[in-house]
C-alpha atoms as a PDB file:
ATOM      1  CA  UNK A   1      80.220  50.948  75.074  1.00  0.00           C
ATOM      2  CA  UNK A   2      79.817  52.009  75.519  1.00  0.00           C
ATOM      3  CA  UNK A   3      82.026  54.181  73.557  1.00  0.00           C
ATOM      4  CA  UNK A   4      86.351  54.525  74.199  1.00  0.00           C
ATOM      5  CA  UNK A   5      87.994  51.741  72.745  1.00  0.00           C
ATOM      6  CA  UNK A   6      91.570  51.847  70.657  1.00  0.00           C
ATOM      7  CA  UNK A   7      91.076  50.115  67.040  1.00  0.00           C
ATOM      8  CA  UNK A   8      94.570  49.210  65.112  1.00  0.00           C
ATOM      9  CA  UNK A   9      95.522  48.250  61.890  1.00  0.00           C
ATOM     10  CA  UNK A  10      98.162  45.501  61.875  1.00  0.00           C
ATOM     11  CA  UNK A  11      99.947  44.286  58.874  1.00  0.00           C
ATOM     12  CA  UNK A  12      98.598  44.912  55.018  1.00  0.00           C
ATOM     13  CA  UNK A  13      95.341  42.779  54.843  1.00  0.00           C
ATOM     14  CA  UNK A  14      94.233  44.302  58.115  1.00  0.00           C
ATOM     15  CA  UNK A  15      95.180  47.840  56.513  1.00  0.00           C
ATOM     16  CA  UNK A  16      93.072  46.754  53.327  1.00  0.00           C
ATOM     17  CA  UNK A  17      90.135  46.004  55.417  1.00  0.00           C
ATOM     18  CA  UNK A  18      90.404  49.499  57.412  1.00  0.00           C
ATOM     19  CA  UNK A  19      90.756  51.132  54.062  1.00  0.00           C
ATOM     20  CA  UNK A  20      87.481  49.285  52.634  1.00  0.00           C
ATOM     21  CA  UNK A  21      85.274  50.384  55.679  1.00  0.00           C
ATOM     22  CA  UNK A  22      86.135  53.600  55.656  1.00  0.00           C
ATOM     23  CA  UNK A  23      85.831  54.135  51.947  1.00  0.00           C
ATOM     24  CA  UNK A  24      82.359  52.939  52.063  1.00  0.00           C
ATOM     25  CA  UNK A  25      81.446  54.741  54.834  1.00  0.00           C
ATOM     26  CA  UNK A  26      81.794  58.098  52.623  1.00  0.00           C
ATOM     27  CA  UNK A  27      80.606  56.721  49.506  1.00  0.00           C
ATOM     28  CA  UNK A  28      77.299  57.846  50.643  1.00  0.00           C
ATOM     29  CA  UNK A  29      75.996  60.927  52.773  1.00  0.00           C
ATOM     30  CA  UNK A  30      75.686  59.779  56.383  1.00  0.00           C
ATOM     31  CA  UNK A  31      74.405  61.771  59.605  1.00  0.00           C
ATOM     32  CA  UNK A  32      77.339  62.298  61.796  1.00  0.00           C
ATOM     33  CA  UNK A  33      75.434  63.051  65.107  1.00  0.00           C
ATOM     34  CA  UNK A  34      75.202  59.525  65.792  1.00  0.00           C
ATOM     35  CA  UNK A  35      76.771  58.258  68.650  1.00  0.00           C
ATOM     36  CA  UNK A  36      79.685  55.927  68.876  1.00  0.00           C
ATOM     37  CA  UNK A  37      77.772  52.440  69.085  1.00  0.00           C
ATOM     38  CA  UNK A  38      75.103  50.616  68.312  1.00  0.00           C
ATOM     39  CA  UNK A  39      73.989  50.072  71.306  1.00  0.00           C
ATOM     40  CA  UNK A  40      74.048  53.457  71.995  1.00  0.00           C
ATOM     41  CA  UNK A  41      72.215  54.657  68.894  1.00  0.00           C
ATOM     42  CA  UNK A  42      69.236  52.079  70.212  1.00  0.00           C
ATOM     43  CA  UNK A  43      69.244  53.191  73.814  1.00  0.00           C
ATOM     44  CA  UNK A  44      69.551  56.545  73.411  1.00  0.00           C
ATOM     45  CA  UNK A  45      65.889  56.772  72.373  1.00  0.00           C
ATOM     46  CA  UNK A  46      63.789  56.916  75.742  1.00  0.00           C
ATOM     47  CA  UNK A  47      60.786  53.973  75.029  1.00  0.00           C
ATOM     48  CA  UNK A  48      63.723  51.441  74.623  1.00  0.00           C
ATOM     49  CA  UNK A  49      65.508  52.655  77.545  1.00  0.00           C
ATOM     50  CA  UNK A  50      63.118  52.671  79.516  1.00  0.00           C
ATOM     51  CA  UNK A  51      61.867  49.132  77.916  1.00  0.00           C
ATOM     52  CA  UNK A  52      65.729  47.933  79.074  1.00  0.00           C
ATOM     53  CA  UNK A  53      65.469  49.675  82.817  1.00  0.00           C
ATOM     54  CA  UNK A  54      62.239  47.683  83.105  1.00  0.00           C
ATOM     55  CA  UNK A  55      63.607  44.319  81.976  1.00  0.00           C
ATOM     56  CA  UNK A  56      66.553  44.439  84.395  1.00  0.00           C
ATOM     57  CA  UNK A  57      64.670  45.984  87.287  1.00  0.00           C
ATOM     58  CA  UNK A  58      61.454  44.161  87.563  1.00  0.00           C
ATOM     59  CA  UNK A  59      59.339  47.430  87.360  1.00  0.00           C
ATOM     60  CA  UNK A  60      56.978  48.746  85.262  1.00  0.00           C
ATOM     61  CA  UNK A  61      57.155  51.894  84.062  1.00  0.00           C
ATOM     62  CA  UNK A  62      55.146  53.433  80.880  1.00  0.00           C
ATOM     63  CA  UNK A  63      56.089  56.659  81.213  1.00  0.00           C
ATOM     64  CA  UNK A  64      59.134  57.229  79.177  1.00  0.00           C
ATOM     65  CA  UNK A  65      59.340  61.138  80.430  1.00  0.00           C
ATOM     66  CA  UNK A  66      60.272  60.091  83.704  1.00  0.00           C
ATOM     67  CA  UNK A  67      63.952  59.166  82.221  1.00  0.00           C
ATOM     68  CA  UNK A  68      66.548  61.781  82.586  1.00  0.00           C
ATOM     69  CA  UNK A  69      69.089  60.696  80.615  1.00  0.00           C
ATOM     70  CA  UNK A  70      72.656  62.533  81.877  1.00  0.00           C
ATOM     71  CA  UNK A  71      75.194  60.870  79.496  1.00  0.00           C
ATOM     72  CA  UNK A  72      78.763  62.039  79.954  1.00  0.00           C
ATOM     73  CA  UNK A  73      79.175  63.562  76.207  1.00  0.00           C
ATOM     74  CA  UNK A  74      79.932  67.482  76.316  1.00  0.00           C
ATOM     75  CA  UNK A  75      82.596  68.735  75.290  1.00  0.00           C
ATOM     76  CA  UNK A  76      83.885  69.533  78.629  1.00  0.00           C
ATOM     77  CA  UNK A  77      84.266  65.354  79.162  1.00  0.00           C
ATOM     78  CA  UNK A  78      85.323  64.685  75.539  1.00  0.00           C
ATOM     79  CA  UNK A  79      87.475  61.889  77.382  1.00  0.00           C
ATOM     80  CA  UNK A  80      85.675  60.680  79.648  1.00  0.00           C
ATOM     81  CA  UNK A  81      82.686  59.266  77.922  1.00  0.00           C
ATOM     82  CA  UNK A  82      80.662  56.325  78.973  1.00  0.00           C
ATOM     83  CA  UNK A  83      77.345  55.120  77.430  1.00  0.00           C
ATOM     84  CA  UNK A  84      74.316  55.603  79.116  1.00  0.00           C
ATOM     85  CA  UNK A  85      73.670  57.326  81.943  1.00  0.00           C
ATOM     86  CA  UNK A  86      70.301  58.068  83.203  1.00  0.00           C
ATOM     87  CA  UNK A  87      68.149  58.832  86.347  1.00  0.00           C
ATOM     88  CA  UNK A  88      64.518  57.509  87.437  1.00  0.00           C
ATOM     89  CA  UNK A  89      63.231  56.114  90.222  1.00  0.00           C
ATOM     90  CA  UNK A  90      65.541  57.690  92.491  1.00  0.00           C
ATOM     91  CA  UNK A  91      68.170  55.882  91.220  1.00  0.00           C
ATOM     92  CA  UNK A  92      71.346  57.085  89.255  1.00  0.00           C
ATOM     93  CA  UNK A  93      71.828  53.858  86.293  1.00  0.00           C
ATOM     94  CA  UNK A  94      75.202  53.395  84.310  1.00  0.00           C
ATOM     95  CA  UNK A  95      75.338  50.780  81.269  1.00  0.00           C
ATOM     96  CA  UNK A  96      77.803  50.093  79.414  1.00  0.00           C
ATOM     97  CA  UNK A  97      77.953  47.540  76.112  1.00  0.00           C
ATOM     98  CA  UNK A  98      81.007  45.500  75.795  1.00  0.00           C
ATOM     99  CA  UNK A  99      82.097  43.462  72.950  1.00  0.00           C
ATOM    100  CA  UNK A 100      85.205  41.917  74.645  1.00  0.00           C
ATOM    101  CA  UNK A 101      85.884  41.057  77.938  1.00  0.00           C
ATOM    102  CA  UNK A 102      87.251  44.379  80.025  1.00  0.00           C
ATOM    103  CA  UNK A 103      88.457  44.037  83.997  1.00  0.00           C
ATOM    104  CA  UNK A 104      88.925  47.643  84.265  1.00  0.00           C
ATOM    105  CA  UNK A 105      85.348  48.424  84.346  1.00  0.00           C
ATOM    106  CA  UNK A 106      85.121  49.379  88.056  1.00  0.00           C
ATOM    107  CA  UNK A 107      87.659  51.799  87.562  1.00  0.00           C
ATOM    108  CA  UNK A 108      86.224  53.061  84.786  1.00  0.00           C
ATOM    109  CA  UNK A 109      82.955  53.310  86.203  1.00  0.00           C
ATOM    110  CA  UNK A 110      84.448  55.175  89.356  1.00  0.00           C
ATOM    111  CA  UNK A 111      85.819  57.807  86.938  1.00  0.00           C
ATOM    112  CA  UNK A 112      82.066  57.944  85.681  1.00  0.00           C
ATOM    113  CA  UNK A 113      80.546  58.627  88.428  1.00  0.00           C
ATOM    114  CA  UNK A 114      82.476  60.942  90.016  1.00  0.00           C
ATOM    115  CA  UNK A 115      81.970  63.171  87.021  1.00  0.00           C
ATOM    116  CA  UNK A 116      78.212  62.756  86.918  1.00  0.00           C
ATOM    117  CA  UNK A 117      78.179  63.633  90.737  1.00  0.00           C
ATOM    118  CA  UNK A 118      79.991  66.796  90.732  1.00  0.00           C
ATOM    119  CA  UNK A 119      78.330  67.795  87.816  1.00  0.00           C
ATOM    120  CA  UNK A 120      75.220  67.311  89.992  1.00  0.00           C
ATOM    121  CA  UNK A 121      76.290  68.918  92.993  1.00  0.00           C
ATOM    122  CA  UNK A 122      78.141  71.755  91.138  1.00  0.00           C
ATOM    123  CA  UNK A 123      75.465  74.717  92.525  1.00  0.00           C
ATOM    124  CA  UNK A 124      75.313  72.825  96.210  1.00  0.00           C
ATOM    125  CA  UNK A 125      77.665  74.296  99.298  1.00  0.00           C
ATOM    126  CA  UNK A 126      80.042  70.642  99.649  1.00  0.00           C
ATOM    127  CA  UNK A 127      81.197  72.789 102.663  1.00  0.00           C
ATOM    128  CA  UNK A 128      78.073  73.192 104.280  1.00  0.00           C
ATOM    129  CA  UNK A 129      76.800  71.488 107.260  1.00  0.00           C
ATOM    130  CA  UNK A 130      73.536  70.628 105.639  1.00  0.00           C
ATOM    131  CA  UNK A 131      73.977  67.275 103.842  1.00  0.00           C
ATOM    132  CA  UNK A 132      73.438  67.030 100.253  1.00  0.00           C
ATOM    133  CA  UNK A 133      71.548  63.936  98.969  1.00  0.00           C
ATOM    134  CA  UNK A 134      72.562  62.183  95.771  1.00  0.00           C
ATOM    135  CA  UNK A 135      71.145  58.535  93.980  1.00  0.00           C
ATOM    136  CA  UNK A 136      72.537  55.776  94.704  1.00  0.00           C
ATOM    137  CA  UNK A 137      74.561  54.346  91.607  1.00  0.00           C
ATOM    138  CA  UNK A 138      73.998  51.147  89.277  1.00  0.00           C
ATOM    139  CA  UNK A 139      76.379  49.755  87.020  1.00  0.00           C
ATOM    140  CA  UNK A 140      75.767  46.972  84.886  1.00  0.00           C
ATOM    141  CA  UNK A 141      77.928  45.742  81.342  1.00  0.00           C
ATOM    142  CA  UNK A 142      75.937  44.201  78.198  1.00  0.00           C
ATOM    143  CA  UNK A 143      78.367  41.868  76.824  1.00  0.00           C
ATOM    144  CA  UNK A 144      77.767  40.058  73.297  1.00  0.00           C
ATOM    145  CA  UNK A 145      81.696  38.932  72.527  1.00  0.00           C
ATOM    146  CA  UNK A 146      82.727  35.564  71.294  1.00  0.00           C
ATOM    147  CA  UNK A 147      84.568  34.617  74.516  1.00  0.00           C
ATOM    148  CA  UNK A 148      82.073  32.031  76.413  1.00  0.00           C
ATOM    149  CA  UNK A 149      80.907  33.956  79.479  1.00  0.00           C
ATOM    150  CA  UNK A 150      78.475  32.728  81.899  1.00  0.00           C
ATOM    151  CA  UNK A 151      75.192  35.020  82.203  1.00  0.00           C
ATOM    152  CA  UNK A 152      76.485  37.023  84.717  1.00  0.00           C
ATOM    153  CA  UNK A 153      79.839  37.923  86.186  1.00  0.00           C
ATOM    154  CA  UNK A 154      80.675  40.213  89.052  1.00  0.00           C
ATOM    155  CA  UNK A 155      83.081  42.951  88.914  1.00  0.00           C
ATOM    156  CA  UNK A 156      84.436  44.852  91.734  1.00  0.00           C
ATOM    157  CA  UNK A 157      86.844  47.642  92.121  1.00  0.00           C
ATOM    158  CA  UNK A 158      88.500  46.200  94.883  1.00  0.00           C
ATOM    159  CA  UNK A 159      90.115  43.181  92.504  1.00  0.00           C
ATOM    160  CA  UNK A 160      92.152  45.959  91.088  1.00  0.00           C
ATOM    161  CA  UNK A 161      93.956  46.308  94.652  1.00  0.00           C
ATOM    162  CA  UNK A 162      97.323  45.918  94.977  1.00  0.00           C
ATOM    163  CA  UNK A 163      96.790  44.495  98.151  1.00  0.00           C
ATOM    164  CA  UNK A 164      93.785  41.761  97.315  1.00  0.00           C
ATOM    165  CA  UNK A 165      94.157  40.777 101.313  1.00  0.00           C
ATOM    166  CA  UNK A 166      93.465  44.039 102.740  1.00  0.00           C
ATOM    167  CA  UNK A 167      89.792  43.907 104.080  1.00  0.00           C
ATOM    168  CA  UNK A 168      89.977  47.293 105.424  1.00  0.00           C
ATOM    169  CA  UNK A 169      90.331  49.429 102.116  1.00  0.00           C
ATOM    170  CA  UNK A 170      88.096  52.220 102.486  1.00  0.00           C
ATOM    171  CA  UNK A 171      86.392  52.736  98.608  1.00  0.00           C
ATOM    172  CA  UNK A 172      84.640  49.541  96.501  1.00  0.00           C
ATOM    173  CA  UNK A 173      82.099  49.707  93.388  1.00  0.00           C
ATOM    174  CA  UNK A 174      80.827  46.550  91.898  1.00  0.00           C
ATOM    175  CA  UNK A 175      78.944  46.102  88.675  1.00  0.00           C
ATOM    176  CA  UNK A 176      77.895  43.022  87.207  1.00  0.00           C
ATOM    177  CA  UNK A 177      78.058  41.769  83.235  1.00  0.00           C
ATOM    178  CA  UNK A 178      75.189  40.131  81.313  1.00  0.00           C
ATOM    179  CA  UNK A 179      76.408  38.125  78.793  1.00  0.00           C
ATOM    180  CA  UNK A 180      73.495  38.294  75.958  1.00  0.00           C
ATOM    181  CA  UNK A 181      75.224  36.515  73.372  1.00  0.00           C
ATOM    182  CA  UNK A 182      73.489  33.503  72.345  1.00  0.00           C
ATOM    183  CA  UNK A 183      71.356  31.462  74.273  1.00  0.00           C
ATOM    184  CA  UNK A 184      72.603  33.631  77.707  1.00  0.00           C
ATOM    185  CA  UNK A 185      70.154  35.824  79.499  1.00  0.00           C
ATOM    186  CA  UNK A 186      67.040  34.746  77.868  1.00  0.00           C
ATOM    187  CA  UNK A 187      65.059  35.418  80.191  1.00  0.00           C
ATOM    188  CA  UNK A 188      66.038  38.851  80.533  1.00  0.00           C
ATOM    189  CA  UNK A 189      66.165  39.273  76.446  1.00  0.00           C
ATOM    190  CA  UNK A 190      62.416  37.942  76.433  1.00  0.00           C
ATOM    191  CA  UNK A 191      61.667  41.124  79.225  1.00  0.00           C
ATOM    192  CA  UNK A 192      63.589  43.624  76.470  1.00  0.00           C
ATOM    193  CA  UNK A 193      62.318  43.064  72.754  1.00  0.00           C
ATOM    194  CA  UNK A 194      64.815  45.723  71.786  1.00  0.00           C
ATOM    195  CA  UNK A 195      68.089  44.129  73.726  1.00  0.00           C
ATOM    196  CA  UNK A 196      66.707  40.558  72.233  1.00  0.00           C
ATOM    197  CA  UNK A 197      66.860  41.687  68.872  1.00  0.00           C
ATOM    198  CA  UNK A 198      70.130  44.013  68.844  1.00  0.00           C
ATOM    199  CA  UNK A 199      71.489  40.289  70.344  1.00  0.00           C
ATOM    200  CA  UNK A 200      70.030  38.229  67.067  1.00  0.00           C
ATOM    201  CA  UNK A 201      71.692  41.525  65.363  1.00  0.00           C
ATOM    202  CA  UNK A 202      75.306  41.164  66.731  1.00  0.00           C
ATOM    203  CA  UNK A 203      75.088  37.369  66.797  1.00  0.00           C
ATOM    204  CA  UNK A 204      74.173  37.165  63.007  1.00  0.00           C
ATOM    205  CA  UNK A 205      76.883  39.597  61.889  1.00  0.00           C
ATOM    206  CA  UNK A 206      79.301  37.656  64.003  1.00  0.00           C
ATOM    207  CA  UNK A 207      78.722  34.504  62.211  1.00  0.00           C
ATOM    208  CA  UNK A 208      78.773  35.886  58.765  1.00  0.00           C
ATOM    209  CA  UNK A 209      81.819  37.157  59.242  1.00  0.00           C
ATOM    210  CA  UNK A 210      83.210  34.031  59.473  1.00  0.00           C
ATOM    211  CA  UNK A 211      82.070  33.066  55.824  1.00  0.00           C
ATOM    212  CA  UNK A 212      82.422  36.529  54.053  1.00  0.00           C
ATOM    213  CA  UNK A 213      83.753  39.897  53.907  1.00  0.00           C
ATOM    214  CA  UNK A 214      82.376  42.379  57.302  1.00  0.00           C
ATOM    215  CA  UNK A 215      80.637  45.179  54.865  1.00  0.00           C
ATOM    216  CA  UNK A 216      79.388  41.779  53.195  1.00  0.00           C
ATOM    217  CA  UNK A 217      78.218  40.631  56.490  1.00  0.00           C
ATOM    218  CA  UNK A 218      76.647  43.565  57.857  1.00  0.00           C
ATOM    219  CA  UNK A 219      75.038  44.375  54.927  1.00  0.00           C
ATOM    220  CA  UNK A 220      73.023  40.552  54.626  1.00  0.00           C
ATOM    221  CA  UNK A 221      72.710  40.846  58.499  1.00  0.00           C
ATOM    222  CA  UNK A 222      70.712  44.576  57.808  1.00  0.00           C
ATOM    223  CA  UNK A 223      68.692  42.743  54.662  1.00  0.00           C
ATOM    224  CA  UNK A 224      67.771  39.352  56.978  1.00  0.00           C
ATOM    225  CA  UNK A 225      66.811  41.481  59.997  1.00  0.00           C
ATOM    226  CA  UNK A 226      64.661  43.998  57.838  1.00  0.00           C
ATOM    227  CA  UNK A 227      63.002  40.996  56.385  1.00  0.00           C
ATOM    228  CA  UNK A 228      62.569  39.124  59.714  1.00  0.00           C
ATOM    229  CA  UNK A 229      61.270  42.174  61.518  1.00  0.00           C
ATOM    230  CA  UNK A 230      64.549  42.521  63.384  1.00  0.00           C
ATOM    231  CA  UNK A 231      65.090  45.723  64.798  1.00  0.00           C
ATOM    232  CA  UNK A 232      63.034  46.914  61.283  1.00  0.00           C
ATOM    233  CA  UNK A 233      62.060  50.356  61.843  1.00  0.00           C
ATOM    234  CA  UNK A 234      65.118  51.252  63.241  1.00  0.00           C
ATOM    235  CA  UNK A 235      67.468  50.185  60.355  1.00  0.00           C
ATOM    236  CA  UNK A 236      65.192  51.587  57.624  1.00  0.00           C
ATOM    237  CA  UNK A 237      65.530  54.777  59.277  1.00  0.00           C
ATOM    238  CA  UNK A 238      69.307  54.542  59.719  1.00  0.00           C
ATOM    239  CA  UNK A 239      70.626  51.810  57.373  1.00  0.00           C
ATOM    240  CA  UNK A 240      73.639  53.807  56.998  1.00  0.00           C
ATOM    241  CA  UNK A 241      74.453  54.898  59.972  1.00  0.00           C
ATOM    242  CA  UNK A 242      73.850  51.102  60.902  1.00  0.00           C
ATOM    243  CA  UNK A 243      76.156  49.899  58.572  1.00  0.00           C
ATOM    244  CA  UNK A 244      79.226  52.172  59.000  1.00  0.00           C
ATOM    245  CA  UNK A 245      79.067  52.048  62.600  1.00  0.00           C
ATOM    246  CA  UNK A 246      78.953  48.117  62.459  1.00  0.00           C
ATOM    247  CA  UNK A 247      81.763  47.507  60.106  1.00  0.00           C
ATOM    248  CA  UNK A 248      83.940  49.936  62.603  1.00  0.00           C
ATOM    249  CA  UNK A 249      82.280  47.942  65.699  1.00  0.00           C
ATOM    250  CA  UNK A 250      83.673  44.477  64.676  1.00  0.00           C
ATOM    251  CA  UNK A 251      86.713  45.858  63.079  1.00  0.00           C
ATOM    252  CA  UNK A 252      87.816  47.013  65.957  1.00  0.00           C
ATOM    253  CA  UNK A 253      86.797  44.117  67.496  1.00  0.00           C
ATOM    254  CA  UNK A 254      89.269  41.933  65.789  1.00  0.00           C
ATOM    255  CA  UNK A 255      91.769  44.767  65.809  1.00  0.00           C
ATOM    256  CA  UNK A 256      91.883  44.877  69.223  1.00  0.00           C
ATOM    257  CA  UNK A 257      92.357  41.468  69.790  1.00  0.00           C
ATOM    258  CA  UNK A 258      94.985  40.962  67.487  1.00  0.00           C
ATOM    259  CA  UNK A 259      96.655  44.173  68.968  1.00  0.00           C
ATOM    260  CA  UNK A 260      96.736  42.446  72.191  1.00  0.00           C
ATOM    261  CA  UNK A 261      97.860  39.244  70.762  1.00  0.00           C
ATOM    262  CA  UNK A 262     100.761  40.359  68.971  1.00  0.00           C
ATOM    263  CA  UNK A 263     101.714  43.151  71.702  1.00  0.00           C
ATOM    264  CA  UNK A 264     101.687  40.750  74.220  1.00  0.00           C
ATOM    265  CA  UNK A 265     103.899  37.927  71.702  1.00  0.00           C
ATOM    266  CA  UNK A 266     106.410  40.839  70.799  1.00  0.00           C
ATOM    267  CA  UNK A 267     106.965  41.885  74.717  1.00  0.00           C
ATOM    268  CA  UNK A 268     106.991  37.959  75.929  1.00  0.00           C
ATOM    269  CA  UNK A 269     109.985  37.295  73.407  1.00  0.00           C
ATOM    270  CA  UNK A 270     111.727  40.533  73.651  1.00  0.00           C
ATOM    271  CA  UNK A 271     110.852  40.729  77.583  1.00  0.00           C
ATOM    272  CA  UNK A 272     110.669  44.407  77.748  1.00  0.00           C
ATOM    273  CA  UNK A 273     107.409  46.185  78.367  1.00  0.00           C
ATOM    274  CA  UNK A 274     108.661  48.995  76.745  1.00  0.00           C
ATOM    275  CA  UNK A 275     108.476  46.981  73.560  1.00  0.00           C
ATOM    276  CA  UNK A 276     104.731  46.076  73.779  1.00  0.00           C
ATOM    277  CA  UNK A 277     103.871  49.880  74.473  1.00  0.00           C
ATOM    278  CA  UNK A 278     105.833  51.381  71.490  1.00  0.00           C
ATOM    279  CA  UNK A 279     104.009  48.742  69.477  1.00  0.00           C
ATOM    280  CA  UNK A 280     100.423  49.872  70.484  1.00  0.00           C
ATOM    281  CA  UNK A 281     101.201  53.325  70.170  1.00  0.00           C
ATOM    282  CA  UNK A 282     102.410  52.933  66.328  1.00  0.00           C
ATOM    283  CA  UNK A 283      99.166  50.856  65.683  1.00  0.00           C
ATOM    284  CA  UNK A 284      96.813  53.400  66.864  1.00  0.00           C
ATOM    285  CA  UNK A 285      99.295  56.087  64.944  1.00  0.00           C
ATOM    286  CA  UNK A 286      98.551  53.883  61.862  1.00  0.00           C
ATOM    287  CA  UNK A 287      95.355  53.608  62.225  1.00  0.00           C
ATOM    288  CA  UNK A 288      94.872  57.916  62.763  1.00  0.00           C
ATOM    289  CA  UNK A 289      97.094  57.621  59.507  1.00  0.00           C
ATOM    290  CA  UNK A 290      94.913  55.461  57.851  1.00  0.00           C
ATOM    291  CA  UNK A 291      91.591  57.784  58.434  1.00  0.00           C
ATOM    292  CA  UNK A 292      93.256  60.458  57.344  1.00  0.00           C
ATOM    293  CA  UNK A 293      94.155  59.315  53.886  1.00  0.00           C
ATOM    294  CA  UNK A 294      90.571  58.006  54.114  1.00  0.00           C
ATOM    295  CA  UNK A 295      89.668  61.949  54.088  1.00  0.00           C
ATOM    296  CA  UNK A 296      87.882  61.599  57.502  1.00  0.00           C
ATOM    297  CA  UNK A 297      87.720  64.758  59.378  1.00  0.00           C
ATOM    298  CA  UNK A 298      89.962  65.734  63.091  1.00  0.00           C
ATOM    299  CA  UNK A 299      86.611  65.649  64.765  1.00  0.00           C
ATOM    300  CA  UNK A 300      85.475  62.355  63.293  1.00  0.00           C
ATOM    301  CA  UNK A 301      88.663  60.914  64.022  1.00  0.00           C
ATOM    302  CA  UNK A 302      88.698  62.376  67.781  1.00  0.00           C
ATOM    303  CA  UNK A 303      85.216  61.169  68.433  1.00  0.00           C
ATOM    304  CA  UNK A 304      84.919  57.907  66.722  1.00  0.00           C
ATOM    305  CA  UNK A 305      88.371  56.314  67.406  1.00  0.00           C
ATOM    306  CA  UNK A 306      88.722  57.898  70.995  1.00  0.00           C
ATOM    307  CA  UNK A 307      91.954  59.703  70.207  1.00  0.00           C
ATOM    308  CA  UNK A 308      93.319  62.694  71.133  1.00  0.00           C
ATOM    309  CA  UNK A 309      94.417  66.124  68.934  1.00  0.00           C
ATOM    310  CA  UNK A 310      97.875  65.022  70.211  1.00  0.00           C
ATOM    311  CA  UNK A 311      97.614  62.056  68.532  1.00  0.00           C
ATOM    312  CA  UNK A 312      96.412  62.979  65.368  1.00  0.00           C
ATOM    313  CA  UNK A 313      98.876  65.695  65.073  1.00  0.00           C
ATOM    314  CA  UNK A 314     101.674  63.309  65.529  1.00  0.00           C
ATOM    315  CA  UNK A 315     100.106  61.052  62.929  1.00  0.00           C
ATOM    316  CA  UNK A 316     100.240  63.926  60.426  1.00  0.00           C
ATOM    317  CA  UNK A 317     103.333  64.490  61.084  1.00  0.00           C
ATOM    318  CA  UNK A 318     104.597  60.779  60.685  1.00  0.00           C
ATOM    319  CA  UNK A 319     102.825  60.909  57.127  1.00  0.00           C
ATOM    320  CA  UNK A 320     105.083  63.858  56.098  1.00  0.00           C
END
């Protein structure tokens, strides 16, 4: 998701590459309201939710008013933000979209949830001797990365344990991860028209990307898919939108793996952990910087690259 990750620019053709996004991205007037993925722009509109809920229940709604969609994005949960969040059939669903492979999920999900629920239960009496009902939860992860993942993988809270032996610990929350990259989940892709064709999306750009420029890819992945009847209605009607927020989807992609891979080689030789932090702070402090120059607003900034004022003032700052 989605919707929280840290992009950073590392070394000068990485900077370049920020720089190019971004400067397209406000060569052209572009509707701001959008959320922070793609997969959130798609499955924030009700019929394909609902299409999605379907797929990966086995039901068969038609109704897409029955959906109450409760998404953690006010400003009172700025950050604390997940995807989609919605309620039908008694039942209280969480997805998330993941492009690379994240263990902390459970935990993240916990924090989710226990937002969602006291926001739910804020006018009840938690007091009270009367007990107050609430949905039981479902999490589940789309994952279209490049690492090969089988179709599904379980996740649980309790892996996060210190103790991984202790059988008695009083609090677990599992999800589970589709992987619907490729040929994985067909099935389930097949059930979802709209998930099947935001895959051929993501896969296409993936693989351009290895042969060209990103805006080069994205923009003959947006021209194919038009042409192919590939999510078509929906990038007519927000080609730019598409665009921008793909170029900063797999830039940060990369980013963030190279962030790990050179945080991780800098602490390993210097053998201080104190080393690797300091190194992924001044990445995401170059990247604020970077944004900046790129004349992107605070509340762009905030929102897009999940960063705090604190962090942007420092940036400024730093730029002095």
């Amino acid at each position: 998701m989605a919707n929280e990750a840290n992009m950073a620019a590392t070394g000068t053709s990485v900077e370049k590459q920020v720089q190019t996004a971004l400067v397209a991205s406000t060569a052209a007037p572009v509707n701001r309201t959008y959320k922070s993925t793609l997969f959130i722009m798609l499955f924030q509109d009700k019929n394909n939710l609902l299409e999605l809920y379907n797929a990966v229940s086995g039901k068969h709604y038609t109704d897409p008013g029955l959906l109450e969609i409760n998404t953690l994005e006010n400003a009172i949960y700025m950050t604390v933000k997940n995807d989609v969040s919605f309620l039908i059939d008694g039942r209280l669903s969480l997805y998330e979209h993941q492009s690379t492979y994240n263990p902390n999920l459970p935990l993240r999900f916990l924090i989710y949830i226990s937002k969602l629920y006291s926001r739910m239960t804020r006018n009840e009496n938690l007091y009270g001797t009367k007990m107050i009902r609430i949905p039981p939860p479902e999490f589940l992860i789309f994952y279209n990365g490049k690492e090969d993942l089988p179709d599904q993988t379980p996740l649980n809270l309790s892996d996060m344990y210190y103790k991984t032996d202790d059988s008695h610990a009083g609090l677990e929350l599992s999800a589970v991860m589709l992987n619907i990259s490729g040929k994985h989940n067909r099935k389930l892709k097949e059930a979802c028209r709209t998930l099947k064709e935001y895959a051929i999306y993501t896969d296409k750009v993936r693989e351009y990307t290895e042969e060209m420029e990103l805006a080069d890819a994205v923009e003959r992945t947006i021209r194919e898919c038009i042409a192919e009847g590939v999510l078509k209605d929906f990038l007519e009607k927000h080609r730019a939108e598409a665009k921008e927020m793909s170029i900063f989807e797999y830039d940060q992609e990369k980013h963030m793996r190279q962030e790990r891979e050179e945080a991780w080689a800098d602490g390993h030789s210097a053998g201080l952990k104190e080393g690797r932090a300091a190194g992924l702070e001044e990445a995401r402090l170059s990247m604020i910087i970077q944004m900046l120059k790129n004349a992107m607003s605070e509340e762009d900034i905030s929102r897009v690259a999940g960063v705090s004022q604190d962090e942007i003032k420092k940036a400024k700052e730093m730029d002095i």
